[in-house]
Protein backbone atom coordinates (compact mmCIF):
# COMPACT_ATOMS: atom_id res chain seq x y z
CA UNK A 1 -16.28 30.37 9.43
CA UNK A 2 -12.69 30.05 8.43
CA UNK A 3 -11.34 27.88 6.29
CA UNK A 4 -7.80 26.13 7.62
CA UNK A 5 -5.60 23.98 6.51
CA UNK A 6 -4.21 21.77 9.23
CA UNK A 7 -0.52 20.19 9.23
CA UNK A 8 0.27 17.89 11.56
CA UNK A 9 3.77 15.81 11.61
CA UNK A 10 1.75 12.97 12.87
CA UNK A 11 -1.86 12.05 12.31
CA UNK A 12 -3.83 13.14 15.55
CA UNK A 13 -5.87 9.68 15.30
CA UNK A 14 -6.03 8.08 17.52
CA UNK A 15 -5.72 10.19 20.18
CA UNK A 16 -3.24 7.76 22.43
CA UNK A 17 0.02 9.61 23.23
CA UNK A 18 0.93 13.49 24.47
CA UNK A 19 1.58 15.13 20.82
CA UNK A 20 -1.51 13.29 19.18
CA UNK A 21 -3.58 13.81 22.10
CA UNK A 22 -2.98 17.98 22.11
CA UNK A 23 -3.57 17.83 18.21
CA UNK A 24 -7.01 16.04 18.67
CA UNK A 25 -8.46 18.35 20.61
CA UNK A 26 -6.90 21.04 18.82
CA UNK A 27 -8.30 19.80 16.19
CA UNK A 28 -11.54 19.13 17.30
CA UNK A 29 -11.93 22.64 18.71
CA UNK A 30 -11.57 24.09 15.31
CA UNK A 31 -13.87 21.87 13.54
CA UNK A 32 -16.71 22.84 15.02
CA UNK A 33 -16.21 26.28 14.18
CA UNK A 34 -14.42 25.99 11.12
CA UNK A 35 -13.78 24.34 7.97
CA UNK A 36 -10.69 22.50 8.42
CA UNK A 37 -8.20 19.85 5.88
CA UNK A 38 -6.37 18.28 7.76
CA UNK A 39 -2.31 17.24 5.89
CA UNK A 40 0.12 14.43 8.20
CA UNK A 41 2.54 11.78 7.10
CA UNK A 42 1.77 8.72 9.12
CA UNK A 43 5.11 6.96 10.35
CA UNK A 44 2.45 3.78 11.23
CA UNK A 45 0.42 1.87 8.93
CA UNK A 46 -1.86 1.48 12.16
CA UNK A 47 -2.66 5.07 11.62
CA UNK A 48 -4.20 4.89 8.05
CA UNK A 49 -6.98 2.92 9.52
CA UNK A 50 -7.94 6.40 10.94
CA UNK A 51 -8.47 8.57 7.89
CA UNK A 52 -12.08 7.45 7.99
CA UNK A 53 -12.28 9.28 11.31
CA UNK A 54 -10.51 12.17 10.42
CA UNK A 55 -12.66 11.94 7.21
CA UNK A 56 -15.56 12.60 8.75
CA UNK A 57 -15.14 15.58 11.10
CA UNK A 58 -12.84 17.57 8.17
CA UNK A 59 -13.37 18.05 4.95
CA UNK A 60 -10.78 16.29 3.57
CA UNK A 61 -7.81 14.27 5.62
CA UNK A 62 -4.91 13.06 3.80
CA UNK A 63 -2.39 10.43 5.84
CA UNK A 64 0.78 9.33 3.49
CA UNK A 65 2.51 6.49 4.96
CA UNK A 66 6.18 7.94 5.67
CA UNK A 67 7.87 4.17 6.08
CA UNK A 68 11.24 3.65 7.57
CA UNK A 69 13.42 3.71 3.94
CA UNK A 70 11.37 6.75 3.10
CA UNK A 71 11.96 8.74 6.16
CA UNK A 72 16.15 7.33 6.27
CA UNK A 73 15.96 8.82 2.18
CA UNK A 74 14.73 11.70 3.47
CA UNK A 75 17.08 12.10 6.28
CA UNK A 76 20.11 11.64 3.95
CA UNK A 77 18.75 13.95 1.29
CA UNK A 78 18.50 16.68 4.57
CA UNK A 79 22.03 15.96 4.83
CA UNK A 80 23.11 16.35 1.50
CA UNK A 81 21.10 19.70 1.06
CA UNK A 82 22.22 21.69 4.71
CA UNK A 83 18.53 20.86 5.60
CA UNK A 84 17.46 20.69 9.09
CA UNK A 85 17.17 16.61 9.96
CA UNK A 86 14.28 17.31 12.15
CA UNK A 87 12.62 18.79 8.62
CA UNK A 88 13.40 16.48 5.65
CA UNK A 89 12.44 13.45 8.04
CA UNK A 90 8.80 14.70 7.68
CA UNK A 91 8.62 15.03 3.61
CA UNK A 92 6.34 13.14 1.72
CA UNK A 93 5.84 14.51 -1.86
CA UNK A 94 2.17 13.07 -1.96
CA UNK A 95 1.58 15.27 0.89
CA UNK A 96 3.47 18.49 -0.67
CA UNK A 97 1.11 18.04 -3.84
CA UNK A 98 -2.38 17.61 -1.76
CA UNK A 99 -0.87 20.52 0.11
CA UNK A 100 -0.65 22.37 -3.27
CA UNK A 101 -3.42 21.46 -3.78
CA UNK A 102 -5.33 22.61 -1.08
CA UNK A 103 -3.83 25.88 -1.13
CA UNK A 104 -4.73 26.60 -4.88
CA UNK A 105 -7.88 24.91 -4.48
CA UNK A 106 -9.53 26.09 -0.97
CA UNK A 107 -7.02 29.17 -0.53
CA UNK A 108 -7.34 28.61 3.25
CA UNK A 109 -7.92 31.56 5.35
CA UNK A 110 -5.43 29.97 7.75
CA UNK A 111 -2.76 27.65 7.76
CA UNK A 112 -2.31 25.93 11.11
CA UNK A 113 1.53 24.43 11.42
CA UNK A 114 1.34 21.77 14.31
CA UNK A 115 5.33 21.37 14.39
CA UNK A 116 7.58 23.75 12.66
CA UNK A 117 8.83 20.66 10.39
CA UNK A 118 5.52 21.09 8.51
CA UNK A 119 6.24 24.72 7.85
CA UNK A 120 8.08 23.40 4.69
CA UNK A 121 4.67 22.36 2.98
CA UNK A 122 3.57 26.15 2.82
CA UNK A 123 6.63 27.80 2.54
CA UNK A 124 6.61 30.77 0.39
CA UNK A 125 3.02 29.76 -0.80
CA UNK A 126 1.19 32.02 1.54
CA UNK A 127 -1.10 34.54 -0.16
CA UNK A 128 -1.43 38.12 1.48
CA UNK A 129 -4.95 36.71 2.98
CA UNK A 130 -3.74 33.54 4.74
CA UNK A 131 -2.13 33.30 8.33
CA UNK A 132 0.28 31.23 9.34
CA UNK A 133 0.01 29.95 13.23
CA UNK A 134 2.93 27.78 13.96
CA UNK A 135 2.79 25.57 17.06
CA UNK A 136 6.25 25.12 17.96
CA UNK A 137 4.70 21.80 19.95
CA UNK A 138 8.26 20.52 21.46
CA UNK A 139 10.36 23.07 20.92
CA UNK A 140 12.65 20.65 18.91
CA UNK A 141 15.42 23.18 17.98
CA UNK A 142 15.65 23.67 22.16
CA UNK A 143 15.62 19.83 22.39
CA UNK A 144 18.83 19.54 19.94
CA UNK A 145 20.18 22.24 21.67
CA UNK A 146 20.21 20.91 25.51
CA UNK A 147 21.15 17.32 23.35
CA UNK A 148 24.05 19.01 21.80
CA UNK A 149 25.23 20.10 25.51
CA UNK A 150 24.55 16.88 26.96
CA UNK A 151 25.57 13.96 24.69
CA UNK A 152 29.44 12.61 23.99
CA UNK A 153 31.59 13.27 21.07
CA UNK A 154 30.46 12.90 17.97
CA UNK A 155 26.62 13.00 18.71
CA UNK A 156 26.91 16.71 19.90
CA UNK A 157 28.52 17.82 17.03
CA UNK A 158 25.49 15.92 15.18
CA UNK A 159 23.19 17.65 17.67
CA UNK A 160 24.46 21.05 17.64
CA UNK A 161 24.63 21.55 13.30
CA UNK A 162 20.60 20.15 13.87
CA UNK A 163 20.25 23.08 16.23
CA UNK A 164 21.88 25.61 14.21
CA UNK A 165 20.50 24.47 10.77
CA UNK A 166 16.29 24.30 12.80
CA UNK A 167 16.85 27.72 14.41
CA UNK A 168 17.56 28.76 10.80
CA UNK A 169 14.66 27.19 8.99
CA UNK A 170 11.97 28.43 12.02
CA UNK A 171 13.68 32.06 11.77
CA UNK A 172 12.77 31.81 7.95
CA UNK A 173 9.49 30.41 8.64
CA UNK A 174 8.41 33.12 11.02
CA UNK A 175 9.18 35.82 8.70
């Protein structure tokens, strides 16, 4: 029985659209063989009302709200740094501390990235005895790629820096 922490850039409750739905039963695969603390900053306040839920099949389930000023701070503060968009959007810094937490705590066995944007919790915290699995999910650096080909001036200049600055951080992230 491992122990894994679980990151998710959305909580997987309820299971109601595509990217929560694949998390759930992601989710719920591991659970029953594994211990599993599950990390996700909830961009709805509908969503809290599932930490219960999530409470009771993992050990522990932390859900942030990540409201619209906090995620537009974020954004800008990704622009001010050279982070990728698609990365600072997702930071919540009660999330990075239970995340600290967890790993100093637990020392998971595995960590288990459910979008690349939540690679930025763990990075450089990894011990020698804890994997990293990283489920690219949408392949968002592709997606701001294909954007950055397809929009009109000045949204695919927008779209091709977000491109070049993901493809950097999930390069990093995979070493």
């Amino acid at each position: 029985m491992a122990k894994i922490l679980f990151l998710a850039h959305r909580p997987p409750f309820p299971p109601n659209k595509g990217e929560k739905i694949r998390a759930f039963h992601i989710l719920q695969h591991l659970v029953q063989r594994h211990q599993v603390w599950l990390g996700a900053p909830a961009d709805d306040r509908a969503d809290l009302e599932h930490v219960a839920a999530a409470r009771e099949i993992c050990e522990e389930a932390c859900f942030p709200y990540l409201g619209q000023v906090r995620r537009n701070l974020n954004m800008l503060a990704g622009v001010l740094s050279g982070a990728p968009l698609s990365v600072s959007r997702f930071h919540h810094p009660h999330l990075q501390a239970w995340v600290n937490d967890v790993m100093d705590r637990i020392r998971p066995d595995i960590v288990y990235v459910y979008s690349s944007a939540m690679a930025r919790y763990v990075q450089d915290r990894l011990t020698p005895n804890c994997r990293m699995i990283i489920d690219f999910v949408d392949a968002d650096a592709e997606k701001w790629r294909a954007y950055a080909q397809s929009e009109p001036f000045p949204h695919r200049l927008i779209y091709a820096l977000e491109f070049q600055r993901l493809t950097r951080f999930e390069r990093h992230a995979l070493e």
